[in-house]
C-alpha atoms as a PDB file:
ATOM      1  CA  UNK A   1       0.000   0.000   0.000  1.00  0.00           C
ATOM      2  CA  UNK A   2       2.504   2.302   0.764  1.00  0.00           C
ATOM      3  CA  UNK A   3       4.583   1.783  -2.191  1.00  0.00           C
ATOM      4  CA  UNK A   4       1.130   2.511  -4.181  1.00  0.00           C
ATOM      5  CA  UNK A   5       0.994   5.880  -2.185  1.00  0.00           C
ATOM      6  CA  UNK A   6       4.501   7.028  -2.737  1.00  0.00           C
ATOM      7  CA  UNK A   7       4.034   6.521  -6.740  1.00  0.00           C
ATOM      8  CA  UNK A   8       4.058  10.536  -8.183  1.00  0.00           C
ATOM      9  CA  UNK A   9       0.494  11.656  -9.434  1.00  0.00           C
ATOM     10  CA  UNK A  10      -0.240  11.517 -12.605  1.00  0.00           C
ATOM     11  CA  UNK A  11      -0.328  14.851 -14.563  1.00  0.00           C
ATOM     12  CA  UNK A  12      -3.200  16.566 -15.942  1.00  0.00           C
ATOM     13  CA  UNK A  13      -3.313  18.217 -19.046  1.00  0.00           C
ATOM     14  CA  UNK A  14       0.227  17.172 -19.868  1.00  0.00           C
ATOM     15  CA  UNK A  15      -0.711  15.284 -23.376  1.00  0.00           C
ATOM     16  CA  UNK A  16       0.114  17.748 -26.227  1.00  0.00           C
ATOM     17  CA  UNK A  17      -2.993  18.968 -27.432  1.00  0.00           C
ATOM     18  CA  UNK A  18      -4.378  18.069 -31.340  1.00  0.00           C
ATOM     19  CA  UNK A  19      -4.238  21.139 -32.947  1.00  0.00           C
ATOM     20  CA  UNK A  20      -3.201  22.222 -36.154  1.00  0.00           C
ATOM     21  CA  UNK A  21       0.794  22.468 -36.658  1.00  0.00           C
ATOM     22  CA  UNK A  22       2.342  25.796 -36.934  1.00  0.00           C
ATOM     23  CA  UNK A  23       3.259  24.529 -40.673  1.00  0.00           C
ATOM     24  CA  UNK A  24      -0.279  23.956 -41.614  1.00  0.00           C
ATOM     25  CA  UNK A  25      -1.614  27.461 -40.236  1.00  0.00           C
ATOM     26  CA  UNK A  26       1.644  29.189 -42.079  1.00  0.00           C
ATOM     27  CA  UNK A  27       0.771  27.068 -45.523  1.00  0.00           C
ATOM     28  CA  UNK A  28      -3.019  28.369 -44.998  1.00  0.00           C
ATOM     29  CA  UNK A  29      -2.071  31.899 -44.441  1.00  0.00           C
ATOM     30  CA  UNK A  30       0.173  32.193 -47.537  1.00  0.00           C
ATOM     31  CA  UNK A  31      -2.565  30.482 -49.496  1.00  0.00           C
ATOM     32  CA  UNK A  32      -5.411  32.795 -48.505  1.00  0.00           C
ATOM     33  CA  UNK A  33      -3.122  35.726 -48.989  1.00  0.00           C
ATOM     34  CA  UNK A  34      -2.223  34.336 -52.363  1.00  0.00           C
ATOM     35  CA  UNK A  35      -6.245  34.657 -52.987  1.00  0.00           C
ATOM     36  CA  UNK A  36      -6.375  38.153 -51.464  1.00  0.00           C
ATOM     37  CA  UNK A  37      -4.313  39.477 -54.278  1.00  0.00           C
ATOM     38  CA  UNK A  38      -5.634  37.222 -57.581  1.00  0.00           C
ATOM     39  CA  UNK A  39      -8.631  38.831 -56.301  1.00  0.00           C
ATOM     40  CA  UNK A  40      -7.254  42.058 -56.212  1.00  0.00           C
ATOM     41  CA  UNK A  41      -5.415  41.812 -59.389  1.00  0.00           C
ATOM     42  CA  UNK A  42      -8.487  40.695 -61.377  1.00  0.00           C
ATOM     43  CA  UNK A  43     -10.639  44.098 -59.425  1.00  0.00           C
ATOM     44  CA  UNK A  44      -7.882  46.097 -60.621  1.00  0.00           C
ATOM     45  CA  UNK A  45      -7.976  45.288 -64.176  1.00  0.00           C
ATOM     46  CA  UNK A  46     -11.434  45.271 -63.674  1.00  0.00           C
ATOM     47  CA  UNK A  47     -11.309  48.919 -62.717  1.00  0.00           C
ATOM     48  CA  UNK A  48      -9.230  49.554 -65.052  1.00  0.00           C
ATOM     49  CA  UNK A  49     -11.001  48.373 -68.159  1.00  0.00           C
ATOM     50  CA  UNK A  50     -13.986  50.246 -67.427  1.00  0.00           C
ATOM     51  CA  UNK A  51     -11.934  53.665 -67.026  1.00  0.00           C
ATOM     52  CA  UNK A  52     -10.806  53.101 -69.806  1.00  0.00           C
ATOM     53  CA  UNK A  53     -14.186  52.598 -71.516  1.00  0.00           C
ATOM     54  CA  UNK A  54     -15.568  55.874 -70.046  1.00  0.00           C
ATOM     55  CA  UNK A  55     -12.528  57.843 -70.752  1.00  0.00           C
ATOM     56  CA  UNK A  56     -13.782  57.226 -74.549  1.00  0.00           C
ATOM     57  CA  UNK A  57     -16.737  58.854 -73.780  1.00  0.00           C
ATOM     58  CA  UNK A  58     -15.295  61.980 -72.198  1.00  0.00           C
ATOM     59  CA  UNK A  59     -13.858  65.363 -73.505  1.00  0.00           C
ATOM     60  CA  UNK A  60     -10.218  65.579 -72.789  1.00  0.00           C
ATOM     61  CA  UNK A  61     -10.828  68.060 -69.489  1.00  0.00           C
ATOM     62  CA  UNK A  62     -12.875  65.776 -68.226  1.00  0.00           C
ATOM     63  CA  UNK A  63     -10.344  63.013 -68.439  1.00  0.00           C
ATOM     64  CA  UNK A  64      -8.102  65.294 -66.501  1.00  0.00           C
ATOM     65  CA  UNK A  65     -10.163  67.358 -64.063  1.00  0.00           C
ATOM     66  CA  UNK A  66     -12.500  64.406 -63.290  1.00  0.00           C
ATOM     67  CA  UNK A  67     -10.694  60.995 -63.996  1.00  0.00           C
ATOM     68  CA  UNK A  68     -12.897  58.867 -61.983  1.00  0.00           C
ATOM     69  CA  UNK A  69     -16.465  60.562 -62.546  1.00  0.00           C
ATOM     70  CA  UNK A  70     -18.704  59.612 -65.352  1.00  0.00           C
ATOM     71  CA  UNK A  71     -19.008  61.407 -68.430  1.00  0.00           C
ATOM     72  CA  UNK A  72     -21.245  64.657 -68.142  1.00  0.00           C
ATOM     73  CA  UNK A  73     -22.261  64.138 -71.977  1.00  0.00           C
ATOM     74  CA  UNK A  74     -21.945  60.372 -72.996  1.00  0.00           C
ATOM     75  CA  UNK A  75     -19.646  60.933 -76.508  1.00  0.00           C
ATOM     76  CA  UNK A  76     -20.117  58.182 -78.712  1.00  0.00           C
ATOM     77  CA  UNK A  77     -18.868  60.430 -81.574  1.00  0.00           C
ATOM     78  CA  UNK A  78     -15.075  59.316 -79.971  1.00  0.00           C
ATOM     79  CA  UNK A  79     -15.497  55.957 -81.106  1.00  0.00           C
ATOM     80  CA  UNK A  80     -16.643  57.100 -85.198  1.00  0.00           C
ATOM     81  CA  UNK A  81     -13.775  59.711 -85.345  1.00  0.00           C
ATOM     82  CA  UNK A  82     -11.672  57.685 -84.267  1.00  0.00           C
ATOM     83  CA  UNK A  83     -12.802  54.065 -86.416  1.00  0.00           C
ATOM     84  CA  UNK A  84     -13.220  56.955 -89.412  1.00  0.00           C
ATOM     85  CA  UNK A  85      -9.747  58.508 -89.228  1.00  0.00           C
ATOM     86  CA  UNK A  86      -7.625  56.108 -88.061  1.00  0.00           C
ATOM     87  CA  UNK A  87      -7.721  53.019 -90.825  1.00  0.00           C
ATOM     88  CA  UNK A  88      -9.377  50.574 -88.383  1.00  0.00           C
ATOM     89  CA  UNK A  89     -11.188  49.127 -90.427  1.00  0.00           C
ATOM     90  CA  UNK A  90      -8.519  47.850 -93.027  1.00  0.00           C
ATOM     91  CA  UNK A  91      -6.460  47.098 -89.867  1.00  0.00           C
ATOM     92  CA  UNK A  92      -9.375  45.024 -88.146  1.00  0.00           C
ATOM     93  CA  UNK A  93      -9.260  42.644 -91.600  1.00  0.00           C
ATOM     94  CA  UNK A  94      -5.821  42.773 -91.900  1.00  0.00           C
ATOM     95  CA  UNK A  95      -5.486  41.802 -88.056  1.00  0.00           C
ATOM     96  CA  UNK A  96      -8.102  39.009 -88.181  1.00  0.00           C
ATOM     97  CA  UNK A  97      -7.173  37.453 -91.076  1.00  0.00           C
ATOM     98  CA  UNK A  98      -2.988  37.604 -89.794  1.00  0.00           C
ATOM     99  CA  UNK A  99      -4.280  36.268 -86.436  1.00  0.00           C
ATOM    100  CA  UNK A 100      -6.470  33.216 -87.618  1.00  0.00           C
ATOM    101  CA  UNK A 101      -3.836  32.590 -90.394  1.00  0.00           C
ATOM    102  CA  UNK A 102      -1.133  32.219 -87.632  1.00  0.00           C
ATOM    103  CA  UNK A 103      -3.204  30.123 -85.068  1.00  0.00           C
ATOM    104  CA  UNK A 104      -4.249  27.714 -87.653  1.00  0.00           C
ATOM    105  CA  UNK A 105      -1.150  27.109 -89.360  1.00  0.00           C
ATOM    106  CA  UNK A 106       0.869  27.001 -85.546  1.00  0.00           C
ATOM    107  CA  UNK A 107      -1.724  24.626 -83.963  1.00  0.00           C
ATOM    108  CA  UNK A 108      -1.461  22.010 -87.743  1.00  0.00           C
ATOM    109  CA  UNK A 109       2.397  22.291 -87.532  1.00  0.00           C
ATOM    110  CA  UNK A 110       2.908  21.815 -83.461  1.00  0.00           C
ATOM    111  CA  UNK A 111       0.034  19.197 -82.717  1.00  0.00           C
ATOM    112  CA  UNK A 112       1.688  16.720 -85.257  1.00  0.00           C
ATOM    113  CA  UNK A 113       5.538  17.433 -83.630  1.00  0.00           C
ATOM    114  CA  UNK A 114       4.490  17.581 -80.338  1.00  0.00           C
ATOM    115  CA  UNK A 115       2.575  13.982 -81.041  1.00  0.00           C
ATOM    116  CA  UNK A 116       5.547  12.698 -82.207  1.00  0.00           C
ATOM    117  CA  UNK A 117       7.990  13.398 -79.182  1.00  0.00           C
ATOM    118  CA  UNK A 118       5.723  12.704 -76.551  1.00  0.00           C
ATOM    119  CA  UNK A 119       4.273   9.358 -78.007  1.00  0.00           C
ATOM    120  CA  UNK A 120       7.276   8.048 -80.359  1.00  0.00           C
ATOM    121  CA  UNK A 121      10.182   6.441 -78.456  1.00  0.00           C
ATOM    122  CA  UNK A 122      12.413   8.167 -80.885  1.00  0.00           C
ATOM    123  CA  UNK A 123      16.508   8.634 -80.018  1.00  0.00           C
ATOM    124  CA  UNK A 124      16.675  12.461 -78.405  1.00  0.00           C
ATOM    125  CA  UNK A 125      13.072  13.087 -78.408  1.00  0.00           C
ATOM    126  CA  UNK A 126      13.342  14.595 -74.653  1.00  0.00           C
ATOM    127  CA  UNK A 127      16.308  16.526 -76.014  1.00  0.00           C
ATOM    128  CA  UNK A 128      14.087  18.008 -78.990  1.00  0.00           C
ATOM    129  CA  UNK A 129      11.407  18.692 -76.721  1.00  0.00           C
ATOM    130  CA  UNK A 130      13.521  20.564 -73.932  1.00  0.00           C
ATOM    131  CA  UNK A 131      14.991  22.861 -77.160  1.00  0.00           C
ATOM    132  CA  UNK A 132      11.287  23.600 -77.631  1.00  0.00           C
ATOM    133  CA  UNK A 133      11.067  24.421 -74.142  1.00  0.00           C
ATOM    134  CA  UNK A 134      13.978  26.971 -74.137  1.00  0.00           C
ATOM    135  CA  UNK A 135      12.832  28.273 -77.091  1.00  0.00           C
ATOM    136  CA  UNK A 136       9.970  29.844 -75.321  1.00  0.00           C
ATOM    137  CA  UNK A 137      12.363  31.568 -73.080  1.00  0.00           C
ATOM    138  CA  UNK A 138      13.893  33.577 -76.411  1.00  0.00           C
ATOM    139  CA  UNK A 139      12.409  37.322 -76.164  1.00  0.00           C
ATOM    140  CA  UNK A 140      11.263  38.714 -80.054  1.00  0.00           C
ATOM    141  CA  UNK A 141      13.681  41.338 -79.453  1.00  0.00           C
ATOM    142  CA  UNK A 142      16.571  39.852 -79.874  1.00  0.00           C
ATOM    143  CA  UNK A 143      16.017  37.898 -83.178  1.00  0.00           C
ATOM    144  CA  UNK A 144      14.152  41.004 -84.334  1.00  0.00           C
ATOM    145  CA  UNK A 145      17.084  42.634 -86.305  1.00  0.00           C
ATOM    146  CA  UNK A 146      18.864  39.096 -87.769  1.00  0.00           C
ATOM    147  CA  UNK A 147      15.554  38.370 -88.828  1.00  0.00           C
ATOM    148  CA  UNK A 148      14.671  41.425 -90.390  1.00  0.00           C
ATOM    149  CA  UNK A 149      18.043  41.166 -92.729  1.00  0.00           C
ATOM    150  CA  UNK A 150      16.898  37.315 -93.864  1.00  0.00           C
ATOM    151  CA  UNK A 151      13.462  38.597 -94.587  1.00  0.00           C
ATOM    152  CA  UNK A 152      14.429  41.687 -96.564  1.00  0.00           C
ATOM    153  CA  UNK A 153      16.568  39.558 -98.656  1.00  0.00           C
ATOM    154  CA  UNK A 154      13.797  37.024 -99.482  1.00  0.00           C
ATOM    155  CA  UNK A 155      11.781  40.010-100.258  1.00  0.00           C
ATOM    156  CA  UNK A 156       8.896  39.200 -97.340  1.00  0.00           C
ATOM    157  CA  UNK A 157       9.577  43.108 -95.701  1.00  0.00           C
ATOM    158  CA  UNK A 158       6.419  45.300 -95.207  1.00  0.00           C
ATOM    159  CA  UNK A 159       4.408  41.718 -96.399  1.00  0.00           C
ATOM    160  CA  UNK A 160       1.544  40.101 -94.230  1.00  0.00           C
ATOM    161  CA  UNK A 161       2.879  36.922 -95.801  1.00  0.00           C
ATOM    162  CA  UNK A 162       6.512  37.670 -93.946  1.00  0.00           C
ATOM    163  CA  UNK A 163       4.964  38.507 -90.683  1.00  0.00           C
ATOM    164  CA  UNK A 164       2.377  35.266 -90.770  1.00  0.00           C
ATOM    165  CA  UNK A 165       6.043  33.435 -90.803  1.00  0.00           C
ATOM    166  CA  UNK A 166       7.378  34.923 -88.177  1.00  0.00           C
ATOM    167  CA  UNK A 167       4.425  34.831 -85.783  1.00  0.00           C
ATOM    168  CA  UNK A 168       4.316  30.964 -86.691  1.00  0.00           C
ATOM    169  CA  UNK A 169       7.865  30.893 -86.027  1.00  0.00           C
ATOM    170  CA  UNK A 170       7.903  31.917 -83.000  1.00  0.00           C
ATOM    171  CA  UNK A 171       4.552  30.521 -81.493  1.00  0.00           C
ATOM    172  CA  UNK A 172       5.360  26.728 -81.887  1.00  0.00           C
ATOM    173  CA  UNK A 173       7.915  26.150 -79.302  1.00  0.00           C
ATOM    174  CA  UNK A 174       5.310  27.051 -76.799  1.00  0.00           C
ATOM    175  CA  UNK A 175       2.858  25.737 -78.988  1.00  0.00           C
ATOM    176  CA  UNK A 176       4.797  22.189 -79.328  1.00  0.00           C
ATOM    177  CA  UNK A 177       5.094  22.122 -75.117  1.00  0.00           C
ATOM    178  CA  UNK A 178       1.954  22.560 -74.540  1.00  0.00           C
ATOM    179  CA  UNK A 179       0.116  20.262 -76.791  1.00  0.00           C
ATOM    180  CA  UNK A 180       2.873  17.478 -75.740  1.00  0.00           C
ATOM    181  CA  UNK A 181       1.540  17.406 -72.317  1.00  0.00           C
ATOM    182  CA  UNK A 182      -1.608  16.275 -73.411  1.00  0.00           C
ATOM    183  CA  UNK A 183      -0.382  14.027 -76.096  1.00  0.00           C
ATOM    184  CA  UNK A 184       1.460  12.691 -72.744  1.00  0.00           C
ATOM    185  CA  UNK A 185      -1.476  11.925 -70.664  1.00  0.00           C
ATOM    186  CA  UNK A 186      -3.281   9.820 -73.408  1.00  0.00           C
ATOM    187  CA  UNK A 187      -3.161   5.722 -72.257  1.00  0.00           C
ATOM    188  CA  UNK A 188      -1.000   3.826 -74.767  1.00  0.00           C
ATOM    189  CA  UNK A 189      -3.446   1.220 -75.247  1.00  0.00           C
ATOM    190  CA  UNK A 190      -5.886   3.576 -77.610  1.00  0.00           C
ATOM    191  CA  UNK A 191      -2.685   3.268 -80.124  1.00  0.00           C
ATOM    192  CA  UNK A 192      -2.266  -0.413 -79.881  1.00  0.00           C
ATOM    193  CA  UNK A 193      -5.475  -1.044 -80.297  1.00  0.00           C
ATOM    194  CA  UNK A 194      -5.763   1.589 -83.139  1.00  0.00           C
ATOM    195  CA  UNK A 195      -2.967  -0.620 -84.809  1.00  0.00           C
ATOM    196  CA  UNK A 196      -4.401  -3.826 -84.514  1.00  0.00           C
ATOM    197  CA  UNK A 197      -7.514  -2.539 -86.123  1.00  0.00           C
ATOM    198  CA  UNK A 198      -5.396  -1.317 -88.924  1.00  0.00           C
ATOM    199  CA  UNK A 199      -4.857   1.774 -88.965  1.00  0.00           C
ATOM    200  CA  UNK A 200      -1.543   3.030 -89.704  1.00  0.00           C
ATOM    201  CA  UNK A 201       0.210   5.917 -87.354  1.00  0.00           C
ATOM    202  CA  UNK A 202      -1.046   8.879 -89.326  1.00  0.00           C
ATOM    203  CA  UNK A 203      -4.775   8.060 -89.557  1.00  0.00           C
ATOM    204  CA  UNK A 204      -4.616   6.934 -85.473  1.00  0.00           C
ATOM    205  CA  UNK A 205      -2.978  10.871 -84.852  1.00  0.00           C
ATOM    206  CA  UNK A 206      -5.898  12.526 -87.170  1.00  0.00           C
ATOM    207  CA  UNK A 207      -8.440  10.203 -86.347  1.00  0.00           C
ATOM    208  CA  UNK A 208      -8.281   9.199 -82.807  1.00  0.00           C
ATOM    209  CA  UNK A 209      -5.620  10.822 -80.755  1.00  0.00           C
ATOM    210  CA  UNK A 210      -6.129  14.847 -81.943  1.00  0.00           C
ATOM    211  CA  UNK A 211      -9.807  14.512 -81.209  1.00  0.00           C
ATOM    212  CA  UNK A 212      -9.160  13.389 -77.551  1.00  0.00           C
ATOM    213  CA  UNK A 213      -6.455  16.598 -77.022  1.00  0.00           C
ATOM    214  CA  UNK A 214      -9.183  19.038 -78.415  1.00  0.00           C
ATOM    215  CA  UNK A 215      -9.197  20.820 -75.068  1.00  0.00           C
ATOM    216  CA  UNK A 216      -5.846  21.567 -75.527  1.00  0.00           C
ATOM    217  CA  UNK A 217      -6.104  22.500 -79.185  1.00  0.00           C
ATOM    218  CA  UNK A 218      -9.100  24.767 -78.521  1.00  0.00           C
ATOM    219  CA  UNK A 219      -7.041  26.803 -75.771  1.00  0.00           C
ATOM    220  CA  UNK A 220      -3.951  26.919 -77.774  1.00  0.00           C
ATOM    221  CA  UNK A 221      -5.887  28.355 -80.656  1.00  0.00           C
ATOM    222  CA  UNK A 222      -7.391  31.095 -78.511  1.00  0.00           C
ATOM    223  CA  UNK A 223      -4.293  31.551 -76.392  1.00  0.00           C
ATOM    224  CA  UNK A 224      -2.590  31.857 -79.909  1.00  0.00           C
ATOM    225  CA  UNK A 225      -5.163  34.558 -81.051  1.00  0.00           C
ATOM    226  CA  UNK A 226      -4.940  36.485 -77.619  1.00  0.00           C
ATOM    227  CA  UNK A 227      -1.440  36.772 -78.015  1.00  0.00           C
ATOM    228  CA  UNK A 228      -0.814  38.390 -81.767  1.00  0.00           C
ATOM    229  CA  UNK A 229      -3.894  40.267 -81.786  1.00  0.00           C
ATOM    230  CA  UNK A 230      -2.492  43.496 -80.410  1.00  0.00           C
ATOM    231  CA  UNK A 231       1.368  42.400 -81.182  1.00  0.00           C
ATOM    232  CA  UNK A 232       3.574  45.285 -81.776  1.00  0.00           C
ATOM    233  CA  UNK A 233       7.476  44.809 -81.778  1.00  0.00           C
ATOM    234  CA  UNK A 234       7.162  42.180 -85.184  1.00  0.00           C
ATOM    235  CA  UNK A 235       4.320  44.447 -86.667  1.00  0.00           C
ATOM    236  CA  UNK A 236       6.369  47.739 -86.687  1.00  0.00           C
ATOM    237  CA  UNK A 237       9.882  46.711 -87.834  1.00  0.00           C
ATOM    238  CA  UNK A 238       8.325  44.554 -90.534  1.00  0.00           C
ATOM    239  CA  UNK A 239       5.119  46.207 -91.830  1.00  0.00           C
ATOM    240  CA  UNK A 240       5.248  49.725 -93.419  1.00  0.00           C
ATOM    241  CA  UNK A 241       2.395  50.654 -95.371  1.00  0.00           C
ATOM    242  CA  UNK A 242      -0.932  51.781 -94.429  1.00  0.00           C
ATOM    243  CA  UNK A 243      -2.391  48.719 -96.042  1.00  0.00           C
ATOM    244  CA  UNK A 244      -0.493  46.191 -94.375  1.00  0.00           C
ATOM    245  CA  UNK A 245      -0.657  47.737 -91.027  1.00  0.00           C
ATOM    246  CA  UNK A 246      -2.104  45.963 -87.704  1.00  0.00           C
ATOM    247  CA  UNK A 247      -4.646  47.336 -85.125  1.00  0.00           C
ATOM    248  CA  UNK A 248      -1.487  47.900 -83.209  1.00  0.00           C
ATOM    249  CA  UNK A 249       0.174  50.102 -85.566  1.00  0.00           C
ATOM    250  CA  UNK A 250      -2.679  51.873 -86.722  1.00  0.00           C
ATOM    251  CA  UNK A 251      -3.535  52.470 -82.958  1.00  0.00           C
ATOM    252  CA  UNK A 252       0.021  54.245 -82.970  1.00  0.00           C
ATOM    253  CA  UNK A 253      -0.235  56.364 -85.870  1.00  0.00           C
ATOM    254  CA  UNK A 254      -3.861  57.431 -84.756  1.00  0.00           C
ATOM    255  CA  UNK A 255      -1.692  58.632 -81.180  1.00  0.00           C
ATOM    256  CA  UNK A 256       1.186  60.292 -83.485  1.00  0.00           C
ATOM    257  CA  UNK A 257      -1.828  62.071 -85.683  1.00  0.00           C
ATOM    258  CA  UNK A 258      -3.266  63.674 -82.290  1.00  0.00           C
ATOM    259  CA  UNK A 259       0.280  64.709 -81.143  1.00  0.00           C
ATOM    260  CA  UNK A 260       0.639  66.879 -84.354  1.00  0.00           C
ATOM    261  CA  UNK A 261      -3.082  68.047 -84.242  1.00  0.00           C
ATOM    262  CA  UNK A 262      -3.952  68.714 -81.020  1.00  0.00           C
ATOM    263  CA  UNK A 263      -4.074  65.405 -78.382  1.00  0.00           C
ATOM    264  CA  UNK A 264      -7.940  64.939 -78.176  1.00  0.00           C
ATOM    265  CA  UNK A 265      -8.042  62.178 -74.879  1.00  0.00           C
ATOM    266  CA  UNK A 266     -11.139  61.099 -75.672  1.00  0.00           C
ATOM    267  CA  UNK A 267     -10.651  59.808 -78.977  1.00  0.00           C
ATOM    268  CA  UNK A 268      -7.614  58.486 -78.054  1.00  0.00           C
ATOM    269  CA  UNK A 269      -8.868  56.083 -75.180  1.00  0.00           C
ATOM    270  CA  UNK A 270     -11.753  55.012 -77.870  1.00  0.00           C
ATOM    271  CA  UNK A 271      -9.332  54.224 -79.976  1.00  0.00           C
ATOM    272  CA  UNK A 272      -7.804  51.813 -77.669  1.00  0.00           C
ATOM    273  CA  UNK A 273     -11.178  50.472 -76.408  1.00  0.00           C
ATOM    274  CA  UNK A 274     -11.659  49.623 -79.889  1.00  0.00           C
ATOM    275  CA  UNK A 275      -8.487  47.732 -80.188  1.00  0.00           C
ATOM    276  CA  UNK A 276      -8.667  45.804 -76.779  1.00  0.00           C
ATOM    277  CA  UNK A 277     -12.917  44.875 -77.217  1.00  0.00           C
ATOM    278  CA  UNK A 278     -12.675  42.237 -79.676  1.00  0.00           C
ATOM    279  CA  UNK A 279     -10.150  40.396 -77.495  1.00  0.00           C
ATOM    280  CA  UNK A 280     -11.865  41.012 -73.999  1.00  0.00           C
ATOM    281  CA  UNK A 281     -15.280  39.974 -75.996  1.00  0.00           C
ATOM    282  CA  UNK A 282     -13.606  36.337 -76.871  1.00  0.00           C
ATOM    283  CA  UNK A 283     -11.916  35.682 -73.265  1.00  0.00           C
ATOM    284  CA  UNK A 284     -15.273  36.232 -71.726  1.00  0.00           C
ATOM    285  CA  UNK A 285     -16.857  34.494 -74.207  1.00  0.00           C
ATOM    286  CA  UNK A 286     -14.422  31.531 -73.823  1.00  0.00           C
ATOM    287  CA  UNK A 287     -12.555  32.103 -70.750  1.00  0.00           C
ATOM    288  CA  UNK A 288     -14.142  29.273 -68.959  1.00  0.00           C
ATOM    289  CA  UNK A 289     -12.386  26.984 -72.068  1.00  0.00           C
ATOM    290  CA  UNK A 290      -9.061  28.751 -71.455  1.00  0.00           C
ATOM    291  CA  UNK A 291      -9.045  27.790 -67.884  1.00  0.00           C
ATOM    292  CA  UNK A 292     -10.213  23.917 -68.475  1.00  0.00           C
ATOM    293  CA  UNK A 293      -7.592  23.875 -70.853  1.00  0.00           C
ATOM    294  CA  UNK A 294      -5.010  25.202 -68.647  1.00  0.00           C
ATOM    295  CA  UNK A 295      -5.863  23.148 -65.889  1.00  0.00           C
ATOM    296  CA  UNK A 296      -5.785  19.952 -67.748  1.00  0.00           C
ATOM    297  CA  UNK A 297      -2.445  20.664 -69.426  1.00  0.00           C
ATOM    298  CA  UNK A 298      -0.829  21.313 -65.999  1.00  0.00           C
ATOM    299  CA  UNK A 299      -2.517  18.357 -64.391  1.00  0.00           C
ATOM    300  CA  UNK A 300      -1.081  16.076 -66.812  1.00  0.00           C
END
């Protein structure tokens, strides 16, 4: 008995409690804060889309005496001066028809390579496909001036046909990455099944395995067209004429025109609402796509 009385007590409370680690609680607070500023990002540009939208409805004082107050008088007569005198409308064609030129072509030349190194056990495949990779890494402006030398000597300077090369040209290493994660993802067994039934490797790529990477296609194409539609650096070293010109270039001549003239603000930011609205149309039109497609790439 007494050895059962001198025994210590036992302690209360001295079992750590089961709470969250300090790790967890650090990993949540970066990842709401994360949140906290996508969300503020996306308000901002918000914000900023719509000043710029009623700034091309406003008289120039306005824009500078009361920047964040709606228009007194609602001009719409911004947006026909400035469609009328600036060329927009040959630079609108010229721009759509460059654009969907240059994703079609990218998406028929890169979905067939990047097929090829991520399904084909070929000898350097990874190799090819890491080039691709770094390739995506290479800013325009350094090739700009090499390049501009070849294509002057081909004759393809101040041609739509030049520049429809070089946007290619420099859209399909991403182009080729991207697609070959998808290609990636696809089970093997579709192609050996594919071949048993027949059909030889082309037919199973055009038939079978591009239909099931559509997602990927889709959001390259749109990603593709998103990207050159308001593309400057290529369009003003290699186009000159008024009838080859871009959206972007005409959008910078319209700016050089009010400089000389008299800078009327108004037009100015109608001008670039005009240039911007075709693109902001097709992300919220297909922005839910772009993010499937996205997600789906990175996941696999």
């Amino acid at each position: 008995m007494e050895s059962l009385a001198t025994k210590s007590p036992v302690r209360v409370g001295s079992s750590r409690p089961h709470g969250e680690s300090p790790k967890r609680i650090a990993r949540k607070t970066l990842w709401r804060a994360v949140i906290v500023l996508i969300w503020a990002g996306a308000a901002f540009n918000i914000l900023l889309l719509v000043w710029i939208g009623l700034s091309g409805l406003k008289t120039t004082n306005e824009i500078f005496n009361q920047p964040l107050a709606l228009p007194r008088i609602w001009r719409w007569d911004n947006f026909v001066v400035a469609w009328g005198v600036s060329n927009f409308g040959r630079a609108m064609l010229n721009t759509i028809v460059l654009v969907g030129a240059t994703a079609l072509t990218t998406v028929l030349l890169a979905a067939p390579a990047a097929y090829a190194l991520s399904r084909f056990r070929i000898r350097g495949s990874s190799t090819l496909l890491l080039v691709f990779a770094l390739g995506v890494g290479i800013p325009a402006q350094v090739i700009v001036l090499p390049l501009y030398v070849v294509m002057n000597q081909i004759g393809l300077v101040d041609s739509l046909a030049g520049v429809w090369l070089l946007y290619v040209a420099t859209s399909l290493p991403f182009a080729v990455f991207f697609l070959a994660g998808f290609f990636t993802s696809l089970p093997r067994e579709i192609e050996e099944a594919a071949s048993l039934d027949g059909a030889s490797p082309g037919r199973t790529f055009w038939r079978i395995m591009l239909p099931l990477a559509r997602s990927g296609v889709v959001t390259l194409l749109i990603l593709n067209m998103i990207q050159h539609w308001g593309e400057t650096i290529i369009a003003i070293v290699f186009l000159q004429s008024t009838e080859h010109e871009t959206l972007s270039l005409a959008l910078l001549k319209f700016l050089q025109r009010l400089q000389y003239t008299g800078a009327d603000w108004g037009q100015l930011f109608a001008g670039v609402g005009i240039v911007i609205l075709p693109v902001l149309i097709l992300y919220v039109w297909l922005g839910r796509r772009i993010i499937e497609g996205l997600t789906l790439g990175a996941g696999k």
